[in-house]
Protein backbone atom coordinates (compact mmCIF):
# COMPACT_ATOMS: atom_id res chain seq x y z
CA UNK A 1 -7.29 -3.35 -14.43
CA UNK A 2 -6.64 -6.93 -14.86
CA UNK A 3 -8.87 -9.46 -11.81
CA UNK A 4 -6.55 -12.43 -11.06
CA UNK A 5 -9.02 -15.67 -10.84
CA UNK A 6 -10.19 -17.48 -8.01
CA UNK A 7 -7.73 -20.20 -6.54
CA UNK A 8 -9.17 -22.72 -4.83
CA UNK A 9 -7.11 -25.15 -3.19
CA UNK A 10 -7.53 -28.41 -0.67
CA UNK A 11 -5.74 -28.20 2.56
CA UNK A 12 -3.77 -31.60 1.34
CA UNK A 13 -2.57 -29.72 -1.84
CA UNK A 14 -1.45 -27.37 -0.19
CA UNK A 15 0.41 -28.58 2.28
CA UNK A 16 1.60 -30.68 -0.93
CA UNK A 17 2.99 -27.36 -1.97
CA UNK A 18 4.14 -26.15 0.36
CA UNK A 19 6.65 -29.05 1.20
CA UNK A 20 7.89 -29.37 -2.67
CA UNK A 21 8.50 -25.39 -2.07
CA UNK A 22 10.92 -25.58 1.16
CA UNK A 23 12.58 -28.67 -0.30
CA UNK A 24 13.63 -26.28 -3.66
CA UNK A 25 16.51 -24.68 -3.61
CA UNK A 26 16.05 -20.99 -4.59
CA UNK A 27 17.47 -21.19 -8.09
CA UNK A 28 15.85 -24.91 -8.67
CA UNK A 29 12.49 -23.64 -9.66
CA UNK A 30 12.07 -20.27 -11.78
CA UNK A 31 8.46 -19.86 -10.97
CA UNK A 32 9.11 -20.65 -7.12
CA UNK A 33 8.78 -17.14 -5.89
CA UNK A 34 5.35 -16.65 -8.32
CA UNK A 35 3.90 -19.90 -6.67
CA UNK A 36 4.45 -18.85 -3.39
CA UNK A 37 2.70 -15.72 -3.91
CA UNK A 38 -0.37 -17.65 -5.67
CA UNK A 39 -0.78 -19.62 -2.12
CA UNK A 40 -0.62 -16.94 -0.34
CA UNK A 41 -3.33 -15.44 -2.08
CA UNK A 42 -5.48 -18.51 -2.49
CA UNK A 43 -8.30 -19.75 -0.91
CA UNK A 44 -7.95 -23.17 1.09
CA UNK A 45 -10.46 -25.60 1.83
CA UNK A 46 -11.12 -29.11 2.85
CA UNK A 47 -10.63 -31.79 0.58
CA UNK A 48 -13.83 -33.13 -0.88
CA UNK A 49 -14.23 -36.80 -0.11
């Protein structure tokens, strides 16, 4: 069975992310539905400063 990786992401990415997502049109990005699920699955943190 294949592990995905760790994602680690800043709370600034991805809210980054999540705003370039709802501005796509559904057919705009191929890999929209694929990064939405990678989100959903990743861990978010603070940004390191």
């Amino acid at each position: 069975m294949d592990k995905k990786p760790d994602i680690i992401v800043s709370t600034l990415d991805a809210d980054r992310l999540y705003n370039l997502l709802d501005s796509l049109d559904g057919q705009a990005f191929a890999g929209k539905d694929g990064l939405e699920a990678e989100l959903e699955r990743a861990v978010i943190v603070e940004p390191v400063r």
